[in-house]
N, C-alpha and C. Protein backbone atom coordinates (compact mmCIF):
# COMPACT_ATOMS: atom_id res chain seq x y z
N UNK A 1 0.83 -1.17 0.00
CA UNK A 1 0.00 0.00 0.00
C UNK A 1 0.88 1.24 0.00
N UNK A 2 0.27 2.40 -0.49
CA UNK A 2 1.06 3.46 -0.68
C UNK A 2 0.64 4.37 0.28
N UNK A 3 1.75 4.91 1.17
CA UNK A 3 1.05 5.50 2.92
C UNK A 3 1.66 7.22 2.47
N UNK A 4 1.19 8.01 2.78
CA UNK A 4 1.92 9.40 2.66
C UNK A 4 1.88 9.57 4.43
N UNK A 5 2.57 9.83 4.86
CA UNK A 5 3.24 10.73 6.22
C UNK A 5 3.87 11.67 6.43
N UNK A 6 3.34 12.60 7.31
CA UNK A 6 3.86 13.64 7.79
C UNK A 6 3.65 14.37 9.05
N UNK A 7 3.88 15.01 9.57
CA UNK A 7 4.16 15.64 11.14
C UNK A 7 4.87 17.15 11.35
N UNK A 8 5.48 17.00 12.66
CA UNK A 8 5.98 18.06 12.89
C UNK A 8 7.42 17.34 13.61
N UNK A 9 7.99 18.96 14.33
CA UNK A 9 9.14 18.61 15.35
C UNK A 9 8.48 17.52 16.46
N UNK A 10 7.73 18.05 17.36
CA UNK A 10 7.18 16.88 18.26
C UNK A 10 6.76 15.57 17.96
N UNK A 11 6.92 15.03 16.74
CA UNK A 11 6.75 13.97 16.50
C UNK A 11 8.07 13.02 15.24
N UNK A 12 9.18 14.49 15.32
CA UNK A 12 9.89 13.96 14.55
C UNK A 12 10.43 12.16 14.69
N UNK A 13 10.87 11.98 15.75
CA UNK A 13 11.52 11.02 16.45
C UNK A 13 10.49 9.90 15.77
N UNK A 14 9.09 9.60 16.18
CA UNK A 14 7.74 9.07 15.48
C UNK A 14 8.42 9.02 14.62
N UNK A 15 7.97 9.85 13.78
CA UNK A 15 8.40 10.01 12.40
C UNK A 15 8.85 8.85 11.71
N UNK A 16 10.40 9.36 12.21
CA UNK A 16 11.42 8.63 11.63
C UNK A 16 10.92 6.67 11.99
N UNK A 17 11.02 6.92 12.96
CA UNK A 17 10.32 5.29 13.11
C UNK A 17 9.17 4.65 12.48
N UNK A 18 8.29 5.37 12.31
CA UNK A 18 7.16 4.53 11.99
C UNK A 18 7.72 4.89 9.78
N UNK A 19 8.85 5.48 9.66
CA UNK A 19 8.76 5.41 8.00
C UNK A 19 9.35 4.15 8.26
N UNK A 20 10.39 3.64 9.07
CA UNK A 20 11.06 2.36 8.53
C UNK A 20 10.23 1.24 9.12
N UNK A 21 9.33 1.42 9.51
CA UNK A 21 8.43 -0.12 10.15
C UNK A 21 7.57 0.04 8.99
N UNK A 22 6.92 1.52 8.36
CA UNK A 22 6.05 1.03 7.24
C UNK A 22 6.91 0.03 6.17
N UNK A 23 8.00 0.61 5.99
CA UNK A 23 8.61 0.11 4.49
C UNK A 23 9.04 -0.98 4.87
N UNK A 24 9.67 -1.27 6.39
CA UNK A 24 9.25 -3.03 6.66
C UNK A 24 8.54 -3.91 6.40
N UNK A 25 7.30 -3.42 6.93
CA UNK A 25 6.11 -3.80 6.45
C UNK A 25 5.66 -3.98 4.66
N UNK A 26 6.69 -3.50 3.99
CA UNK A 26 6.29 -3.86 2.55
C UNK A 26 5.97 -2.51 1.70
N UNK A 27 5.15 -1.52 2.67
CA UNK A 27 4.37 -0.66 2.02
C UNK A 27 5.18 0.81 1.30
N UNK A 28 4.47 1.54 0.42
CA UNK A 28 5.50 2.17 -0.33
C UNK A 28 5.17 3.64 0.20
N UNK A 29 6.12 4.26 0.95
CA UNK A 29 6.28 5.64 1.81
C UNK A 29 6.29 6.61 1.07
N UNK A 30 5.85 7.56 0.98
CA UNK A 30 6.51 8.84 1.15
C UNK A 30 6.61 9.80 2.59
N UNK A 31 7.31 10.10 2.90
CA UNK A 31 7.50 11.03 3.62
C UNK A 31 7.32 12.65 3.45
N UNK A 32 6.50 13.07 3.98
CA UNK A 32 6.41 14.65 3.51
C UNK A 32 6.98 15.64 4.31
N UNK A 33 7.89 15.18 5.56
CA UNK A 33 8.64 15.88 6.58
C UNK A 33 7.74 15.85 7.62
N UNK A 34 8.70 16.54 8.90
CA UNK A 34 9.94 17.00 8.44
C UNK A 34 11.16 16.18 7.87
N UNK A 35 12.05 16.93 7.25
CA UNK A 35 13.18 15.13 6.62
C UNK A 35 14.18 16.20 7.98
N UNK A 36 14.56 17.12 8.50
CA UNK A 36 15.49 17.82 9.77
C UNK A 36 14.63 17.96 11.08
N UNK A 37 15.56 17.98 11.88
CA UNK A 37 14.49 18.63 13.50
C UNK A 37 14.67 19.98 13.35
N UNK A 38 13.09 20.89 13.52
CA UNK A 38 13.63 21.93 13.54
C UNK A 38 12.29 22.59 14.50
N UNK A 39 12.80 22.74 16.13
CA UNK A 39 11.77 22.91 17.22
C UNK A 39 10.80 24.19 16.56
N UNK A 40 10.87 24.68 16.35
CA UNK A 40 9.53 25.62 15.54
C UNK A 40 9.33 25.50 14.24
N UNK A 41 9.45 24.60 13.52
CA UNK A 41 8.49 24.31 12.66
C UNK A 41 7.07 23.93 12.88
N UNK A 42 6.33 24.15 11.59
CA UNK A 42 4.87 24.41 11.43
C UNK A 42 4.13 23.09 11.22
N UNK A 43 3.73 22.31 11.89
CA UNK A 43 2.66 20.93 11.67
C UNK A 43 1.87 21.25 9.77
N UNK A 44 1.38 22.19 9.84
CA UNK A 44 0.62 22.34 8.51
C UNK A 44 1.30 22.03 7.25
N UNK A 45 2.37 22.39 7.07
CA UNK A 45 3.14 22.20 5.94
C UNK A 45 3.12 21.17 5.39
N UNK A 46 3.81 20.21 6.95
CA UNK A 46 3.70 18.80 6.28
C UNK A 46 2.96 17.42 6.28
N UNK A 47 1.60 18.09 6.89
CA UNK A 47 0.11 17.27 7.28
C UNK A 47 -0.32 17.50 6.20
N UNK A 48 -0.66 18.85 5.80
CA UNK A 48 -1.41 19.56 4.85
C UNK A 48 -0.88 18.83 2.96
N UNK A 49 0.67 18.55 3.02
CA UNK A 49 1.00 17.67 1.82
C UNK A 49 0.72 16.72 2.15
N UNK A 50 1.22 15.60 3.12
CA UNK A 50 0.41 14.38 2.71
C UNK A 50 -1.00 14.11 2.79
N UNK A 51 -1.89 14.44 3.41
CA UNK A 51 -3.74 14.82 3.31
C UNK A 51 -3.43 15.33 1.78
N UNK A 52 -3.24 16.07 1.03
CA UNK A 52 -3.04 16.29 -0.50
C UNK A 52 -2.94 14.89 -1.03
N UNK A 53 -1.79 14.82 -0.68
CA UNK A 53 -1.37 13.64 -1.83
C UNK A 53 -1.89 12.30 -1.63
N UNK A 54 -2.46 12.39 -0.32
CA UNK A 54 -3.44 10.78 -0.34
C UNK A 54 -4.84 11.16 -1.16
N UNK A 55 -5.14 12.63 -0.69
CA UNK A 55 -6.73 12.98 -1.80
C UNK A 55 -6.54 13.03 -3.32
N UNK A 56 -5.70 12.92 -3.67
CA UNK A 56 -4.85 12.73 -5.05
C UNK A 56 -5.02 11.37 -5.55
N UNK A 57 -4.82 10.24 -4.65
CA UNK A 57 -3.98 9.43 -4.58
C UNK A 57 -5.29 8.41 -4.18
N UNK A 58 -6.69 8.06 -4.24
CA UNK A 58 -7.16 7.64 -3.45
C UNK A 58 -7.05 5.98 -3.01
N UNK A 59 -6.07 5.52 -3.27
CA UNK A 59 -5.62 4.30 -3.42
C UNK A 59 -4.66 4.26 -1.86
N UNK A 60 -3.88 5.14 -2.06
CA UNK A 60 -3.17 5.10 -0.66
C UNK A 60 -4.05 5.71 0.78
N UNK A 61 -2.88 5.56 1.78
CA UNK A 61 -3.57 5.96 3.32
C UNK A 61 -2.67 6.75 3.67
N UNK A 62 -2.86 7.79 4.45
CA UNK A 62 -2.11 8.98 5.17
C UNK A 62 -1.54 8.57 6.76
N UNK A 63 -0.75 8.95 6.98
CA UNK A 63 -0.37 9.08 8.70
C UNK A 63 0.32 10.59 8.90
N UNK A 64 -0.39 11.11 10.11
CA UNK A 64 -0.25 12.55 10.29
C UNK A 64 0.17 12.24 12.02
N UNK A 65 1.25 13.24 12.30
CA UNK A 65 1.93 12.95 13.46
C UNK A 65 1.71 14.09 13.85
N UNK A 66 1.88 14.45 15.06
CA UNK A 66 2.31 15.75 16.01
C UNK A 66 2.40 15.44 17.43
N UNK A 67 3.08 16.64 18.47
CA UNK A 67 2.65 16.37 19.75
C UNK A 67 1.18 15.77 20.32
N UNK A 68 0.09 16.35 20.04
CA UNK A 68 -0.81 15.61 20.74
C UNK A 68 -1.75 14.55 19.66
N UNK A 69 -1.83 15.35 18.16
CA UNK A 69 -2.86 14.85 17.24
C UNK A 69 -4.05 15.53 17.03
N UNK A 70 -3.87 16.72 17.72
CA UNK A 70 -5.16 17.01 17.24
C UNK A 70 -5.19 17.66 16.38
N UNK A 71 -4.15 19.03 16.35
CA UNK A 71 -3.83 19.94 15.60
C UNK A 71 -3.98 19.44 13.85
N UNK A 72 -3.17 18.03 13.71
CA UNK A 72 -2.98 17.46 12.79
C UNK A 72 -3.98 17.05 11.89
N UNK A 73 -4.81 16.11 12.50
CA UNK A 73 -6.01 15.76 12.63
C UNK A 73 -6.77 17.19 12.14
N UNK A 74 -7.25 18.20 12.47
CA UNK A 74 -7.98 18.93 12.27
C UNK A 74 -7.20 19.70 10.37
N UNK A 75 -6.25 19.85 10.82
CA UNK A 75 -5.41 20.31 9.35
C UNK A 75 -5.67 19.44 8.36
N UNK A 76 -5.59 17.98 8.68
CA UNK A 76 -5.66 16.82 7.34
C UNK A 76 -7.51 17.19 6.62
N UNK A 77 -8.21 17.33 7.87
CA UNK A 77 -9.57 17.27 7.25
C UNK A 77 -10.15 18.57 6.69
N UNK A 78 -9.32 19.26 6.93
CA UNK A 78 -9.47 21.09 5.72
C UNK A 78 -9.44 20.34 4.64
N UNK A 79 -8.78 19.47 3.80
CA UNK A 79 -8.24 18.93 2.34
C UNK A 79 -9.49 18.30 2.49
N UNK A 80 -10.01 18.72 1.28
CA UNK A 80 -11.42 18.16 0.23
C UNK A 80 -11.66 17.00 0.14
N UNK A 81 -12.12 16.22 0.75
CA UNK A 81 -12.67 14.89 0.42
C UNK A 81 -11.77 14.23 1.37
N UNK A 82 -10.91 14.54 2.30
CA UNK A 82 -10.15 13.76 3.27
C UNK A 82 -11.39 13.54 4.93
N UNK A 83 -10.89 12.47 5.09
CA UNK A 83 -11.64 11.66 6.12
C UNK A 83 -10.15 11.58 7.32
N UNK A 84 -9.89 12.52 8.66
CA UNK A 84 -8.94 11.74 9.37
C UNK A 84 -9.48 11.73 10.56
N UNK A 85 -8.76 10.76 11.49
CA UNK A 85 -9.26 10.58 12.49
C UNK A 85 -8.28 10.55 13.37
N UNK A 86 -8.33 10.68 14.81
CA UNK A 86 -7.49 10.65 15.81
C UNK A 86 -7.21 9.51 16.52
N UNK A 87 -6.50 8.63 16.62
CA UNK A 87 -6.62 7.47 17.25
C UNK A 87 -5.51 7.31 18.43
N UNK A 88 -5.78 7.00 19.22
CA UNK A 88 -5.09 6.87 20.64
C UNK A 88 -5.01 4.69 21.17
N UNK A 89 -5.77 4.31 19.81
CA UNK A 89 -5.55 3.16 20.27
C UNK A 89 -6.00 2.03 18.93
N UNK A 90 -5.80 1.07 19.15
CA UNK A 90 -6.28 0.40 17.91
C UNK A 90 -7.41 0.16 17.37
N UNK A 91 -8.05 0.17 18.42
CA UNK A 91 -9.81 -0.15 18.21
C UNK A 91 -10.31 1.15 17.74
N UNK A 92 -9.73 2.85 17.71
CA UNK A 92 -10.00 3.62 17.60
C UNK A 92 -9.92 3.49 15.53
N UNK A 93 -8.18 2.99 15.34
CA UNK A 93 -8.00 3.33 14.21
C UNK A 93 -8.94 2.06 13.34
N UNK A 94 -9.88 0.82 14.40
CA UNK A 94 -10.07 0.14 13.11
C UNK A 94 -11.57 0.61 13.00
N UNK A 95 -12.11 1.28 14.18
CA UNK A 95 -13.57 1.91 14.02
C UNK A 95 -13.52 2.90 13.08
N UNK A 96 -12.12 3.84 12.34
CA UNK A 96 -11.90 4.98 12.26
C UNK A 96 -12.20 4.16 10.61
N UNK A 97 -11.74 3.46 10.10
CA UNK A 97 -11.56 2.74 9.00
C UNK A 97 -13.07 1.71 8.52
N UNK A 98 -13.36 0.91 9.57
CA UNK A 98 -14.74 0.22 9.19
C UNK A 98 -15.55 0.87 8.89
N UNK A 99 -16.15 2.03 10.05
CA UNK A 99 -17.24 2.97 10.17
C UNK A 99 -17.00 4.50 9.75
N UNK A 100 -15.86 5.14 9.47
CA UNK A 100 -16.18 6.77 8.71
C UNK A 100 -15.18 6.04 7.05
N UNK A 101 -14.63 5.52 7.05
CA UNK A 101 -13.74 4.90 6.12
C UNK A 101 -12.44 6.26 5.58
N UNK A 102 -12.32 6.33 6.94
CA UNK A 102 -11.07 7.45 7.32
C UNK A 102 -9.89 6.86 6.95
N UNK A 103 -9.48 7.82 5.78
CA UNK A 103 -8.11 7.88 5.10
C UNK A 103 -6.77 8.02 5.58
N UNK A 104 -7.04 9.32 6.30
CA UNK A 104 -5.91 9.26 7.62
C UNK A 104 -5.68 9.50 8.56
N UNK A 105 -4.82 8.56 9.42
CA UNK A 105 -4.73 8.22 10.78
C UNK A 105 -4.27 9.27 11.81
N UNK A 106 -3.74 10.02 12.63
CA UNK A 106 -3.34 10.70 12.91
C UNK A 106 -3.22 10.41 14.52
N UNK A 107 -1.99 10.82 15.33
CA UNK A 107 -1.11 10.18 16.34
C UNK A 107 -0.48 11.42 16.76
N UNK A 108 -0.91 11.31 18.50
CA UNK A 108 -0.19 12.31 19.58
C UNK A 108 0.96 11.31 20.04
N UNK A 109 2.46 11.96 19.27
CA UNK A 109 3.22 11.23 19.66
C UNK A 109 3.89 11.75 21.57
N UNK A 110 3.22 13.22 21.54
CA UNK A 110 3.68 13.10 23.49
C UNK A 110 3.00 11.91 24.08
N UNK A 111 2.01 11.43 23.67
CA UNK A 111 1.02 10.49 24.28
C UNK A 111 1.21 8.86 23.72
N UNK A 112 1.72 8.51 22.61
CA UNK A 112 1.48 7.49 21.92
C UNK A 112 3.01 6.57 22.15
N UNK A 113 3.63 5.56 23.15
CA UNK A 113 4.44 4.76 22.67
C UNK A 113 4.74 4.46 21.31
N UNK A 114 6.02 4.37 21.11
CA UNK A 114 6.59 3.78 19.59
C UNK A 114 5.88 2.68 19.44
N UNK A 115 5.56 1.31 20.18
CA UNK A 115 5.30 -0.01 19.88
C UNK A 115 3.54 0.41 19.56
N UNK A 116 3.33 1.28 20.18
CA UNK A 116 1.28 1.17 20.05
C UNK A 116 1.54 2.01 18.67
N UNK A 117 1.90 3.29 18.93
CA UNK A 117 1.54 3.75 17.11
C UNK A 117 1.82 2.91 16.03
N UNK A 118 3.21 1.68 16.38
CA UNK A 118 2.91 1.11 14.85
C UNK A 118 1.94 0.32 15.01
N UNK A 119 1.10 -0.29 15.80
CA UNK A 119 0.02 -1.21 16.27
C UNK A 119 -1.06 -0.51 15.75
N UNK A 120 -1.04 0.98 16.21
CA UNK A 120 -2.41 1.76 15.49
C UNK A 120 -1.97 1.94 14.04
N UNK A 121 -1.18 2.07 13.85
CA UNK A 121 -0.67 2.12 11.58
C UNK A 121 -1.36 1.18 11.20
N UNK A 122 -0.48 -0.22 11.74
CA UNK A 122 -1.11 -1.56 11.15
C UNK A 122 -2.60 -1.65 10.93
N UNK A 123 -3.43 -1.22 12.27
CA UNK A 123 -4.38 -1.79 12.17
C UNK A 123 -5.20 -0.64 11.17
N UNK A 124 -4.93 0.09 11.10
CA UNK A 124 -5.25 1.25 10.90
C UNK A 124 -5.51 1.19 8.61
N UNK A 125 -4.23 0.71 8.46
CA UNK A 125 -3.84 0.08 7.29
C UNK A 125 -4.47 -1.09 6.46
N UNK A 126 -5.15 -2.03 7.83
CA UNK A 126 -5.00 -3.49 7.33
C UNK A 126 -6.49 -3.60 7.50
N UNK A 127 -7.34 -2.63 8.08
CA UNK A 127 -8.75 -2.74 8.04
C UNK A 127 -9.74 -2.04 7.19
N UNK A 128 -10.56 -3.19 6.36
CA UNK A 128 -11.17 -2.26 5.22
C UNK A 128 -12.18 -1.56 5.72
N UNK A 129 -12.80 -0.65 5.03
CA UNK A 129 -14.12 -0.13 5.14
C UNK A 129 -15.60 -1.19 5.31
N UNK A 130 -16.12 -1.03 6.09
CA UNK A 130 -16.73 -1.83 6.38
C UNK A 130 -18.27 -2.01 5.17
N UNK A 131 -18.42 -0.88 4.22
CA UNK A 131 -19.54 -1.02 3.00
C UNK A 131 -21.03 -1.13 3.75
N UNK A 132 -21.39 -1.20 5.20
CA UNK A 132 -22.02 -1.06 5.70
C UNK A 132 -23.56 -0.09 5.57
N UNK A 133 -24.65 -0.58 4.88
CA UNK A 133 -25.32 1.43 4.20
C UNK A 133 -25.62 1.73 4.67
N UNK A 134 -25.62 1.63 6.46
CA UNK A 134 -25.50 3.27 7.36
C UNK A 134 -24.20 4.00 7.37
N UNK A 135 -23.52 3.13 7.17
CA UNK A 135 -22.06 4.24 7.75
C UNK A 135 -21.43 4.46 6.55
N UNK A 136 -22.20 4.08 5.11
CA UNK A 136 -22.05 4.48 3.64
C UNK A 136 -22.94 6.14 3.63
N UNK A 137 -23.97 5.98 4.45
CA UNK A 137 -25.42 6.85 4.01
C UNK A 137 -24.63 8.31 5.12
N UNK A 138 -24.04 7.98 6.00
CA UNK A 138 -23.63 8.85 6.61
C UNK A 138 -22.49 9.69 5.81
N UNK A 139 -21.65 8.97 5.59
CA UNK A 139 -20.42 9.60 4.54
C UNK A 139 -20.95 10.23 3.69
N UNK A 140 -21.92 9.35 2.85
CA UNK A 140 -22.48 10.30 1.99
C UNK A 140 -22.96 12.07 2.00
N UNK A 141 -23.65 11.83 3.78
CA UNK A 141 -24.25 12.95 4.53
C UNK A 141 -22.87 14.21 4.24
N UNK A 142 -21.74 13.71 4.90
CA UNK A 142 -20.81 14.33 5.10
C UNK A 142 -20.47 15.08 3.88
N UNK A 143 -20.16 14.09 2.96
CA UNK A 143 -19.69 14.06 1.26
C UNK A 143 -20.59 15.40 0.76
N UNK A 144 -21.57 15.82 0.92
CA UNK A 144 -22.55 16.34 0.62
C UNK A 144 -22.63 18.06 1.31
N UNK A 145 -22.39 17.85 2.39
CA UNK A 145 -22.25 18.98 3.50
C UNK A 145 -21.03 19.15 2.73
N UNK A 146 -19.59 18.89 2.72
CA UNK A 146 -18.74 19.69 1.89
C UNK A 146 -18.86 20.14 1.26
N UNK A 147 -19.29 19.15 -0.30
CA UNK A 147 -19.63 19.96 -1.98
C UNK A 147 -20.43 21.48 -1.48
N UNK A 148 -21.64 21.16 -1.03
CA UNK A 148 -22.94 22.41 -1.27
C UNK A 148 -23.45 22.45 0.27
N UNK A 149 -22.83 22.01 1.28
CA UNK A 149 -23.58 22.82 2.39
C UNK A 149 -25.10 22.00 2.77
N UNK A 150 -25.30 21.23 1.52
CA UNK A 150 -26.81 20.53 2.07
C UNK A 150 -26.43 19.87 3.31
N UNK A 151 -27.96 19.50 3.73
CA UNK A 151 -28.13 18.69 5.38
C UNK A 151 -29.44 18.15 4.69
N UNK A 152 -29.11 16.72 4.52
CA UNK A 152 -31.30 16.58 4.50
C UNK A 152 -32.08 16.59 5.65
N UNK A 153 -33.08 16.37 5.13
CA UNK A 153 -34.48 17.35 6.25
C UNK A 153 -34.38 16.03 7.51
N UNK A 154 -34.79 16.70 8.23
CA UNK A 154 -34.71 15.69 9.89
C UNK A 154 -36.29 15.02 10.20
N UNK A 155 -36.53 13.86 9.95
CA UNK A 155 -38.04 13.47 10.33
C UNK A 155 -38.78 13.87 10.86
């Protein structure tokens, strides 16, 4: 699978680890930075390219890093048609994947052990969308509220 990743300084260290467990894992990386540590750099830069290049790309999956995840998380889902979610655990990233069929993952590395974030990648990676037509009819909802702002009418 083709993963785009990116982060900040607070998650550089992440970073760097979870690129060589993906490409362990088989799967084909890009990295969108930071590729240096640099304590005030900007999370957006390099969340904001890979959320691009996975909405580009809809074949691949994103991983977005920072100190806590949220920041990240909120930046990936500005990009048009991107689905991310915050996951703090595995069951988070495979609900995040069955039920919104969230593209990318996103990880508070102050909070997240090295061994659990690649646990949340994997699972995160390895679980399909569940095709379910409520949690199809909902996306749709969403899908819809982006383009034009509609909401359908409430019973």
């Amino acid at each position: 699978m083709r993963v785009h990743i990116g982060g900040d300084h607070a998650a550089y260290e992440l970073l760097g680890e979870l690129v060589t467990f993906l490409e362990a894992e088989g799967h084909e990386v890009t990295n969108h930075g930071p590729h240096a540590y640099d304590a005030e750099d900007d999370y957006p830069v390099f969340v904001l390219r890979a959320a691009q290049a996975v909405a580009a790309d809809p074949q691949s999956l994103g991983v977005v890093l920072g100190g806590s995840g949220n920041g990240e998380q909120m930046a990936a889902n500005k990009v048009a048609g991107i689905r991310a979610a915050l996951a703090y655990d595995t069951e988070l990233a495979q609900l995040a994947r069955e039920h919104n069929n969230a593209q990318v993952v996103s990880i508070g590395a102050r909070f997240t052990a090295t061994e659990l974030a690649k646990e949340i990648v994997r699972t995160f990676l390895a679980t399909p969308f569940s095709q379910a037509p409520r949690h199809a009819r909902r996306i749709a909802m969403v899908e819809a509220f982006e383009q034009d702002g509609s909401l359908p009418d409430v019973p």
